[in-house]
Protein backbone atom coordinates (compact mmCIF):
# COMPACT_ATOMS: atom_id res chain seq x y z
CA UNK A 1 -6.20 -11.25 -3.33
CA UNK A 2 -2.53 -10.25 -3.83
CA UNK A 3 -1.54 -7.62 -6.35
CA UNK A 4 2.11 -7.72 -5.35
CA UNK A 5 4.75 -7.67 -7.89
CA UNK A 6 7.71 -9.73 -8.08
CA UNK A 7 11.06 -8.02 -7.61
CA UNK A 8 13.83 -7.87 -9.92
CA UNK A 9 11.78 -7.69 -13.33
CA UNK A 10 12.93 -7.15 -16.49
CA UNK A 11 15.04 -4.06 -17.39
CA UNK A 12 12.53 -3.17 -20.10
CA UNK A 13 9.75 -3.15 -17.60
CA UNK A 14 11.55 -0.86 -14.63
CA UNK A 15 10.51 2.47 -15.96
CA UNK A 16 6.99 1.10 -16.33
CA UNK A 17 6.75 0.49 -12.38
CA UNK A 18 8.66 3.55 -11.25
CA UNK A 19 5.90 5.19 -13.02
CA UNK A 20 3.06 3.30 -11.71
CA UNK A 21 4.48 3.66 -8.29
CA UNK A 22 4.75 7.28 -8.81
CA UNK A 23 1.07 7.35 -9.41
CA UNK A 24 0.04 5.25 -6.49
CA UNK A 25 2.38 7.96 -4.32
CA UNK A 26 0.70 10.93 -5.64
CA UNK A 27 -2.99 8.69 -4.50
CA UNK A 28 -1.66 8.21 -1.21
CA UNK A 29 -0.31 12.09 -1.28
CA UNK A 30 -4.28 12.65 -2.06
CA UNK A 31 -5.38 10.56 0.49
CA UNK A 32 -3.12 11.69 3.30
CA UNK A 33 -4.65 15.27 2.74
CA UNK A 34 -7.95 14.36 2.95
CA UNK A 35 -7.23 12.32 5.86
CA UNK A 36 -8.49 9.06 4.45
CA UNK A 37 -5.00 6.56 5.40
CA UNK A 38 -4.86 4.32 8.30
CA UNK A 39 -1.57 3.42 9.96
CA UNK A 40 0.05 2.03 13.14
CA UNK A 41 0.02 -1.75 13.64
CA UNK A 42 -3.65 -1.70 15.37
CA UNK A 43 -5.26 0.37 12.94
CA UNK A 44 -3.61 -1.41 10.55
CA UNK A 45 -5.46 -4.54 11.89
CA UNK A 46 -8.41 -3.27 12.68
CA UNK A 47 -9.10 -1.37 8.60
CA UNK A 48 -8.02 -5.02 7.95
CA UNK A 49 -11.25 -6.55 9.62
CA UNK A 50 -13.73 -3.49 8.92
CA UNK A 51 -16.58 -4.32 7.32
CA UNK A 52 -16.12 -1.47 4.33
CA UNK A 53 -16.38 -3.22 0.92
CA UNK A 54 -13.01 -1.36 -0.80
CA UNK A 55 -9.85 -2.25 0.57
CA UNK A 56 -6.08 -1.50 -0.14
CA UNK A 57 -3.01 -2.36 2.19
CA UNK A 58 0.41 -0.63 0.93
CA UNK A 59 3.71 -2.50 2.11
CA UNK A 60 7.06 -0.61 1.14
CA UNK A 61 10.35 -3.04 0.35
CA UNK A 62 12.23 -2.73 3.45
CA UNK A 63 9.09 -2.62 6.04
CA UNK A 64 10.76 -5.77 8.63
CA UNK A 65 9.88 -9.04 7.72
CA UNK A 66 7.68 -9.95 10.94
CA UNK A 67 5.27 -6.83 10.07
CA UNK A 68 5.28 -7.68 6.44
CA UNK A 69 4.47 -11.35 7.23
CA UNK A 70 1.73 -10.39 9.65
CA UNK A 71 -0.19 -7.71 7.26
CA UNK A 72 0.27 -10.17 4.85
CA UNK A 73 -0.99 -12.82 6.97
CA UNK A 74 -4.32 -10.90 7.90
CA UNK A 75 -4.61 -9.79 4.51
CA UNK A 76 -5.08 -13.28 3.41
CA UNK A 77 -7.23 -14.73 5.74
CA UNK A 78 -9.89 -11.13 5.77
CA UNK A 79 -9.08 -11.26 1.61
CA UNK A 80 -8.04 -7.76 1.53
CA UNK A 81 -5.85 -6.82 -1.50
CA UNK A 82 -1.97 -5.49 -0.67
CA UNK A 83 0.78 -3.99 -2.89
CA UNK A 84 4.49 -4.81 -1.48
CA UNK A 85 6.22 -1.52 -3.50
CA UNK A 86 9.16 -1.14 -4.11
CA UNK A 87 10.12 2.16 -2.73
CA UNK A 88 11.14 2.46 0.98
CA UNK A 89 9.28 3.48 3.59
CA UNK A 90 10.77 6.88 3.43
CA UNK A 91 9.40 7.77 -0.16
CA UNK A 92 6.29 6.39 1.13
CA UNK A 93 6.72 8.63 4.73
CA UNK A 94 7.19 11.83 2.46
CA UNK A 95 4.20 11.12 0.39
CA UNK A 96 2.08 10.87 3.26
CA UNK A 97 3.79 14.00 5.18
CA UNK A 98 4.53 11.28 7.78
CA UNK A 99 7.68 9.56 9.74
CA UNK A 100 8.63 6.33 10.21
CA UNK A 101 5.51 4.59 8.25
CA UNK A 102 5.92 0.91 7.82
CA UNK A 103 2.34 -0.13 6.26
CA UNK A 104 -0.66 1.84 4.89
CA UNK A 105 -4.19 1.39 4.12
CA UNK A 106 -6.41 3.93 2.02
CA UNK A 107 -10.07 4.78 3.25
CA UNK A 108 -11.53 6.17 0.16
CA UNK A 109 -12.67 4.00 -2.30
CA UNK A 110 -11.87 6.44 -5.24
CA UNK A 111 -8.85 6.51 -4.14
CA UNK A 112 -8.42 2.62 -4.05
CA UNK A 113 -9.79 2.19 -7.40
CA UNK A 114 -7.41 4.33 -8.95
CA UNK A 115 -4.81 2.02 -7.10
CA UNK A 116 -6.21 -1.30 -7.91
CA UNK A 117 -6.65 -0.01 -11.83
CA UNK A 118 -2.87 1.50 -11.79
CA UNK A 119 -1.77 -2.22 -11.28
CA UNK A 120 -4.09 -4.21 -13.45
């Protein structure tokens, strides 16, 4: 299931997803402190596989294309549901009170619900 969003909308609609990319930040701020994120390529992969039921995979804009294309690619085949943002990875690195994070996936469900409903 994608919930990606296509680049380059409408002018009308950019202050709409600034803001609903500010809100999925401040989730992943919540998760980070709670320790609920996975990261790295192999964790990455292997939250990808798990066998927990709620799933969320976070890909900022300028992540490189062979990482984006093979999240993207496990994503599709396990049916896990990603968001390509369109902040960089170092608004995304700040949230999280990391460096040099390419792709994320939440743990907690709440937290991915409150994702999943911010972009629905």
């Amino acid at each position: 299931m994608k919930v990606a969003r296509k680049r380059g909308s409408e002018n009308n609609m950019g202050n709409e997803y600034s803001l609903r990319e500010q809100k999925i930040l401040s989730y992943m701020g919540f998760a980070a402190k709670a320790n609920k994120i996975v990261y790295g390529k192999q964790g990455v992969r292997n939250y990808i596989r798990s066998f927990q039921k709620k799933k969320v995979i976070l890909i900022p804009r300028d992540t490189g294309s062979r990482v984006k294309l093979d999240v993207i690619k496990h994503c599709q085949i396990f049916d896990v549901p990603y968001i390509e943002l369109n902040s960089p990875k170092s608004i995304l690195a700040k949230a999280l009170g990391k460096q040099n994070i390419s792709v994320v996936g939440i743990t907690d469900e709440n937290i991915i619900e409150g994702i999943l409903k911010t972009f629905q």
